[in-house]
Protein backbone atom coordinates (compact mmCIF):
# COMPACT_ATOMS: atom_id res chain seq x y z
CA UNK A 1 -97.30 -94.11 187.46
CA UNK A 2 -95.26 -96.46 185.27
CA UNK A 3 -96.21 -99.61 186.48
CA UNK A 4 -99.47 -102.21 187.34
CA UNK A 5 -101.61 -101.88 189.66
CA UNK A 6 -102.48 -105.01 191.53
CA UNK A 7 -105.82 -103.82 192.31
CA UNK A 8 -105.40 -105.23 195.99
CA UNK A 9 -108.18 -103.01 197.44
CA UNK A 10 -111.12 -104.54 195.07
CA UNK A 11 -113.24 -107.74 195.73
CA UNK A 12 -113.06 -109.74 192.14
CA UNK A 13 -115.45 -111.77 191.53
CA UNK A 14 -117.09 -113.49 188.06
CA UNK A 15 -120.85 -112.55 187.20
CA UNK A 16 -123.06 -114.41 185.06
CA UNK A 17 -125.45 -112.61 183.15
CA UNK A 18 -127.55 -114.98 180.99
CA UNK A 19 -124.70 -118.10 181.09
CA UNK A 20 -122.23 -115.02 180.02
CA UNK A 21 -119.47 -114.59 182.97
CA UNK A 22 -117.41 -112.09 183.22
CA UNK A 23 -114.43 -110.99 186.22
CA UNK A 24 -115.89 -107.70 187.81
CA UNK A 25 -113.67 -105.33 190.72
CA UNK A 26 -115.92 -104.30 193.13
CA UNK A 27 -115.40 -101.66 195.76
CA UNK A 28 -116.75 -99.75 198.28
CA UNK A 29 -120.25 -98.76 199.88
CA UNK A 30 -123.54 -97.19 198.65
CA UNK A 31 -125.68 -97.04 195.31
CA UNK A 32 -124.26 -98.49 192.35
CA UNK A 33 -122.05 -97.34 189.48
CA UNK A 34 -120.55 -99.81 186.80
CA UNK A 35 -117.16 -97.87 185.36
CA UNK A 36 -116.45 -99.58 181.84
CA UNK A 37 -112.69 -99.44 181.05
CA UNK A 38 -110.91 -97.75 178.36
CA UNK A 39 -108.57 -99.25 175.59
CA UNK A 40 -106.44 -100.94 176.21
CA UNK A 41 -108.03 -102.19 179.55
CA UNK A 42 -108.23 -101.80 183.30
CA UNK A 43 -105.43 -100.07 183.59
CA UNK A 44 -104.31 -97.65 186.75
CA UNK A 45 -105.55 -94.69 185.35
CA UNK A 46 -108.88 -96.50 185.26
CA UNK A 47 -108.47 -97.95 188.74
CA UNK A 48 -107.65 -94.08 190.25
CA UNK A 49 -111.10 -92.89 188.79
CA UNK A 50 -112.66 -96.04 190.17
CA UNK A 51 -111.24 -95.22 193.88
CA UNK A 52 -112.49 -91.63 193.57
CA UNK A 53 -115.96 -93.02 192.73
CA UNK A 54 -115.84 -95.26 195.90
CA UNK A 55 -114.38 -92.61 197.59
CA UNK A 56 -117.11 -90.30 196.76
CA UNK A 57 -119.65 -92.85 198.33
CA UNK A 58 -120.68 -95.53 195.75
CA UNK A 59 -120.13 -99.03 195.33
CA UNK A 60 -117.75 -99.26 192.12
CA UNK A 61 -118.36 -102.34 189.70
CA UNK A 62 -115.14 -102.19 187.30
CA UNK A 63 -115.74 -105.33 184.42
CA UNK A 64 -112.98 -106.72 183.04
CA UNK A 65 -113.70 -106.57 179.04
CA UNK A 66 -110.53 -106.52 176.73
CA UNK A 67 -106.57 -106.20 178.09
CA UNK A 68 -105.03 -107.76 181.21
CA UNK A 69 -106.22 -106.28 184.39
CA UNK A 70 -104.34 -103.49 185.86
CA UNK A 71 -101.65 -103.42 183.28
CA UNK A 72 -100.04 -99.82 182.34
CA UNK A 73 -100.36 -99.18 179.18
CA UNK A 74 -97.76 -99.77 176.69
CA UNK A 75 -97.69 -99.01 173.40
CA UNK A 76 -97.25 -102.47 171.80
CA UNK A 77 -99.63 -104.27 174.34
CA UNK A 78 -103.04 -101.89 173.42
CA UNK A 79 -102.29 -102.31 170.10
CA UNK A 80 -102.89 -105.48 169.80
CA UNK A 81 -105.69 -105.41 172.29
CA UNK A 82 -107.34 -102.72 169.84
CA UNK A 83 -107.10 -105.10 167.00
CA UNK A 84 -108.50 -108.10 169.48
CA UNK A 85 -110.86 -106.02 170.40
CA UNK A 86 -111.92 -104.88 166.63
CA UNK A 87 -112.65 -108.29 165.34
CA UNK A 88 -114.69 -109.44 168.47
CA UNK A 89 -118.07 -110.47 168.45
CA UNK A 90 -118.72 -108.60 171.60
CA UNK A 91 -117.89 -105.25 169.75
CA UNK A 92 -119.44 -102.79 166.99
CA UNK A 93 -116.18 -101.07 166.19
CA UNK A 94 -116.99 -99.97 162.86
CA UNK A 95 -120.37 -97.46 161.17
CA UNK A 96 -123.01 -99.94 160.26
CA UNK A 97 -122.26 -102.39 163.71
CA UNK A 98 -124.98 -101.29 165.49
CA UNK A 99 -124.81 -101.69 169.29
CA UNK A 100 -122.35 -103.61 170.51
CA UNK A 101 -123.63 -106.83 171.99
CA UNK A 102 -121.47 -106.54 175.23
CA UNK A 103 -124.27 -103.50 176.24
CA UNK A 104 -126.71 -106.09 176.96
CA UNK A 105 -124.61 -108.06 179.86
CA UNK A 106 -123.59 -104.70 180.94
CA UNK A 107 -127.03 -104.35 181.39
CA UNK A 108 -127.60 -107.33 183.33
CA UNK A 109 -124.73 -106.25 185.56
CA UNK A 110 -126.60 -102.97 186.26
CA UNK A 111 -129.66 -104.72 186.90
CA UNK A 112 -127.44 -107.38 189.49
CA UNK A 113 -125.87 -104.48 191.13
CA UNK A 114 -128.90 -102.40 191.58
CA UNK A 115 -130.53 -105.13 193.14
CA UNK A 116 -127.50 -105.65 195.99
CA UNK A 117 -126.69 -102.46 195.88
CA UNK A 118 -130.31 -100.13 196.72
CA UNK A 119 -130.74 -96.60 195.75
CA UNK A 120 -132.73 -94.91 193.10
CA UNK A 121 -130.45 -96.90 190.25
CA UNK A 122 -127.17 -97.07 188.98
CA UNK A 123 -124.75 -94.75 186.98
CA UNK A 124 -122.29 -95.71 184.12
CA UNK A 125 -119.56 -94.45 182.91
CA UNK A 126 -118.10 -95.08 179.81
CA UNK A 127 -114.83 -94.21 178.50
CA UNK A 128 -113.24 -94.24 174.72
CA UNK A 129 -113.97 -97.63 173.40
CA UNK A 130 -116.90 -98.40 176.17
CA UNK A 131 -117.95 -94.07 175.89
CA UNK A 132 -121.10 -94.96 174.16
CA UNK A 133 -121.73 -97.97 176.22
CA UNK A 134 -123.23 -96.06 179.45
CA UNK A 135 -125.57 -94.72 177.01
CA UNK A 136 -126.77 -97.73 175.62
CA UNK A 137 -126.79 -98.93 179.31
CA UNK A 138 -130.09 -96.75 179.41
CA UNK A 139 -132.13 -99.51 177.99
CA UNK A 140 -131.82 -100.74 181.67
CA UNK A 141 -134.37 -99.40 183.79
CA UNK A 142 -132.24 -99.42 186.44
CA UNK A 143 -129.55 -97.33 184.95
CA UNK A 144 -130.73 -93.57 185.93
CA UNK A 145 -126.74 -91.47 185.48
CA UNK A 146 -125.37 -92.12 182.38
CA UNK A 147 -121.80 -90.40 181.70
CA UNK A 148 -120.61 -90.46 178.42
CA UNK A 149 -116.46 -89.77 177.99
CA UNK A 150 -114.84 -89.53 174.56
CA UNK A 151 -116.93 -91.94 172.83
CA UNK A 152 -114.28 -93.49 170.50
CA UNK A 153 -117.07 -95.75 168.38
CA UNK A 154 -117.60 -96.19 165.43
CA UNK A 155 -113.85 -95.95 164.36
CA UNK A 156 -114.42 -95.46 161.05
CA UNK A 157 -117.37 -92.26 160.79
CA UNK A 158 -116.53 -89.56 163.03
CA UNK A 159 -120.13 -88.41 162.90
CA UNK A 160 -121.56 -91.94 163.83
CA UNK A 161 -122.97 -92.94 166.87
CA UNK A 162 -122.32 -96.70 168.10
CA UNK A 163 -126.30 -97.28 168.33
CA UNK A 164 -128.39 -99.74 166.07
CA UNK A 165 -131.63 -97.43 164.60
CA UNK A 166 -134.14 -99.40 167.00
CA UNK A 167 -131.89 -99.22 170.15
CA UNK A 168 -131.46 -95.35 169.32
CA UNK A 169 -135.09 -95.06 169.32
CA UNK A 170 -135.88 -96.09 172.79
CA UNK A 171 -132.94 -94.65 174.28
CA UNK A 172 -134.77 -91.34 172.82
CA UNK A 173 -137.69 -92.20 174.25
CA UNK A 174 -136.90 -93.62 177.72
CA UNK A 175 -134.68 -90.48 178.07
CA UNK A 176 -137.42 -88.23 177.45
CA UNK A 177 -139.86 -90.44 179.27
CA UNK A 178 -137.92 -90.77 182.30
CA UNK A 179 -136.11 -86.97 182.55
CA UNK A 180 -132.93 -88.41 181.95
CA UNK A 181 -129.72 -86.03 181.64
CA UNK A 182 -126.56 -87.77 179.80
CA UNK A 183 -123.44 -86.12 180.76
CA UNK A 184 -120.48 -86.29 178.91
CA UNK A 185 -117.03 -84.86 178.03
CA UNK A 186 -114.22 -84.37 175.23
CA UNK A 187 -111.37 -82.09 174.47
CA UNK A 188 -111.45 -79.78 171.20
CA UNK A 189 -109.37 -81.14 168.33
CA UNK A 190 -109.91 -85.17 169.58
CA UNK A 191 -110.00 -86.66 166.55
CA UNK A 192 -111.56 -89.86 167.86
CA UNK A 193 -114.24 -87.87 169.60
CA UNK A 194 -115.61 -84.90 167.60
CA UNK A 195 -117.60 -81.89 167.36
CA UNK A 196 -119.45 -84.27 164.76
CA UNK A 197 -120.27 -86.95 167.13
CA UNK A 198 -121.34 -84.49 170.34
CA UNK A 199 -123.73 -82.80 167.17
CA UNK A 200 -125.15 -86.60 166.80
CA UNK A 201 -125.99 -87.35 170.50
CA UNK A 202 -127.60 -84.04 170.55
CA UNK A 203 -129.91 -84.66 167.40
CA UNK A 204 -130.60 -87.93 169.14
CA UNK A 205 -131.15 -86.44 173.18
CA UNK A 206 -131.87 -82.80 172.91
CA UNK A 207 -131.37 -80.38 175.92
CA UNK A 208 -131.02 -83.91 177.54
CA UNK A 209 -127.58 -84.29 176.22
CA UNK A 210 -124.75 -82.02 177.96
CA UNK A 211 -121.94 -82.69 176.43
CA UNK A 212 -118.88 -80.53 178.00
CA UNK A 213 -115.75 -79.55 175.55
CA UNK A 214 -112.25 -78.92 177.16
CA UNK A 215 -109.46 -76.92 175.75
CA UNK A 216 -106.86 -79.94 174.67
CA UNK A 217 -104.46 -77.72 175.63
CA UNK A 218 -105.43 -78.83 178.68
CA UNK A 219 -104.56 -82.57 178.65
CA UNK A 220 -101.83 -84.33 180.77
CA UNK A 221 -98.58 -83.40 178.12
CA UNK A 222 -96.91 -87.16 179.86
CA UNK A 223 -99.52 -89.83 179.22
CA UNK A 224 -98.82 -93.45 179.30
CA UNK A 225 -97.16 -94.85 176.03
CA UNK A 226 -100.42 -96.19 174.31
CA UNK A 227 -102.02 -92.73 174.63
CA UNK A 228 -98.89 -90.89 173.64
CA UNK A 229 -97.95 -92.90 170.81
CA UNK A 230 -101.21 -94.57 169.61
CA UNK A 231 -104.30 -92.52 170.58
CA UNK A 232 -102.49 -89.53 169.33
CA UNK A 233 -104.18 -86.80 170.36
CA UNK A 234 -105.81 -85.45 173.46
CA UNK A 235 -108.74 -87.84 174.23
CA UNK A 236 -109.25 -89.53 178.21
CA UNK A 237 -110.35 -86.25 180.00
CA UNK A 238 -110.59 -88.11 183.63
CA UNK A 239 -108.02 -91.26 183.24
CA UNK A 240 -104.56 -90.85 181.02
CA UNK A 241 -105.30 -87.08 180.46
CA UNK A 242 -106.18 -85.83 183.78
CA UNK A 243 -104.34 -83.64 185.68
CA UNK A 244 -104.46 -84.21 189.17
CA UNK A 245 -103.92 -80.45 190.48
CA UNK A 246 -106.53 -78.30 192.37
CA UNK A 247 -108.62 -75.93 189.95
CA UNK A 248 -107.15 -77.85 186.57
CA UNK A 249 -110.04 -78.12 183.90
CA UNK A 250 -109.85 -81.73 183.91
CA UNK A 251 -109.86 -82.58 187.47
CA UNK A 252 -113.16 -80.05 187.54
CA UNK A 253 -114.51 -82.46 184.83
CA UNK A 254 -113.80 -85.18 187.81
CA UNK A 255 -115.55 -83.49 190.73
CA UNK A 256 -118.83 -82.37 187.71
CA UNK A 257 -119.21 -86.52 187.26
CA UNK A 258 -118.84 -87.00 191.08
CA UNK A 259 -121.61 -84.58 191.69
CA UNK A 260 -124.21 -86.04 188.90
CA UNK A 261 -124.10 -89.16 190.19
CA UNK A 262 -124.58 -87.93 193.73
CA UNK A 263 -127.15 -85.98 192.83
CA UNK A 264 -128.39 -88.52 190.31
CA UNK A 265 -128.30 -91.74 192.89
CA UNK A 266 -127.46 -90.68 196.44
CA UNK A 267 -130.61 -87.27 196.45
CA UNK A 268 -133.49 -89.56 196.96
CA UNK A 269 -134.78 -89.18 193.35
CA UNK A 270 -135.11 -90.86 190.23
CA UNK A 271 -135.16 -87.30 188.15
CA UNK A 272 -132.88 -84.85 187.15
């Protein structure tokens, strides 16, 4: 699809988290998940994974954090939302960063939604830019299904993960404490996302972090211009590199998130 998407079928609506507001699409019915966009924003790719999350039974909480909502994504518009994005305050883009400050109203939107929302907690979902975000989201009690997609950050160290020491610490900790499995996905030869950084989360998490590899044979050959031109390589295993036929690697990668999270938030339990 070559054009916006007007996002008609979401509520928007601005939350304040600590005098911080933010526009957030909401949809559907059911426990809680908060899908973070990727570069360069909301885009429909974004919104189509959304709908299959509400679809599947949830109540989707989309935030608006970089790029103009439901824009398709050129080449010459994310670019200059990546640089935006690089110099903000609100991001760690680069090794030595830390965690980005945005993770902490994400967290206050978990803990927001959770508390309208019911269930045993909320997931997350991360993707590229935001990847590492769901994981930092774990510092919320609330937050219970992290899924971690082609965690772009930090730009700059391949082998880096987007996590101050002391935040990386109790992430460890509360994941062991708590049983906590972090899902999460990238396709061989990603040079954003690499073997190096899946080898970091799982020094970090242990058997608690299952990170899945895809072929990158695999990804959608006709992305949209940013990730054609830009990204590079193959990188957004359930948005702009899906490919939406029956029994296709990526669209299982689709229906394995669907199924954490409803065994994660919709079976009753708090544990794996």
């Amino acid at each position: 699809m070559s054009t916006d998407d007007p996002i008609t079928d979401f509520s928007r609506r601005l939350v304040d988290v600590d005098g911080v507001r933010k526009a957030v699409y909401t949809a559907g019915s059911g426990p809680a998940v908060v899908l973070m966009p990727e570069m360069p924003g909301i885009s429909p790719d974004v919104l189509r994974l959304a709908r299959w999350v509400r679809d599947a039974g949830f109540t989707v909480h989309v935030p608006s954090l970089f790029g103009r909502d439901g824009a398709y994504p050129t080449a010459e518009d994310g670019e200059r939302v990546v640089r935006r994005a690089c110099v903000s305050a609100e991001f760690r883009a680069f090794a030595g960063g830390g965690t980005s400050p945005v993770t902490a109203w994400l967290r206050g939107l978990a803990r927001q939604a959770h508390a309208e929302c019911g269930g045993p907690g909320v997931g997350a979902i991360g993707l590229c830019f935001t990847g590492n975000f769901a994981l930092a989201m774990t510092l919320e009690p609330a937050v219970i299904a992290p899924v971690v997609n082609h965690p772009s950050l930090p730009l700059d160290d391949p082998a880096a993960l987007e996590l101050g020491d002391a935040d990386a610490r109790a992430i460890r900790d509360r994941v062991a404490r708590d049983g906590l499995t972090v899902l999460a996905y990238r396709f061989d030869g990603d040079r954003w996302c690499t073997g190096q950084r899946f080898a970091a989360y799982r020094a970090l998490l242990g058997d608690a972090f299952d990170g899945r590899v895809l072929p990158g044979g695999a990804a959608n050959a006709d992305p949209p211009p940013f990730f054609r031109d830009v990204v590079g390589t193959p990188h957004s295993v359930v948005t702009a590199h899906l490919v939406d036929e029956d029994g296709h690697p990526t669209l299982r990668a689709r229906d394995e998130i669907l199924a954490f999270l409803t065994g994660r938030l919709r079976g009753g339990s708090a544990q794996r």
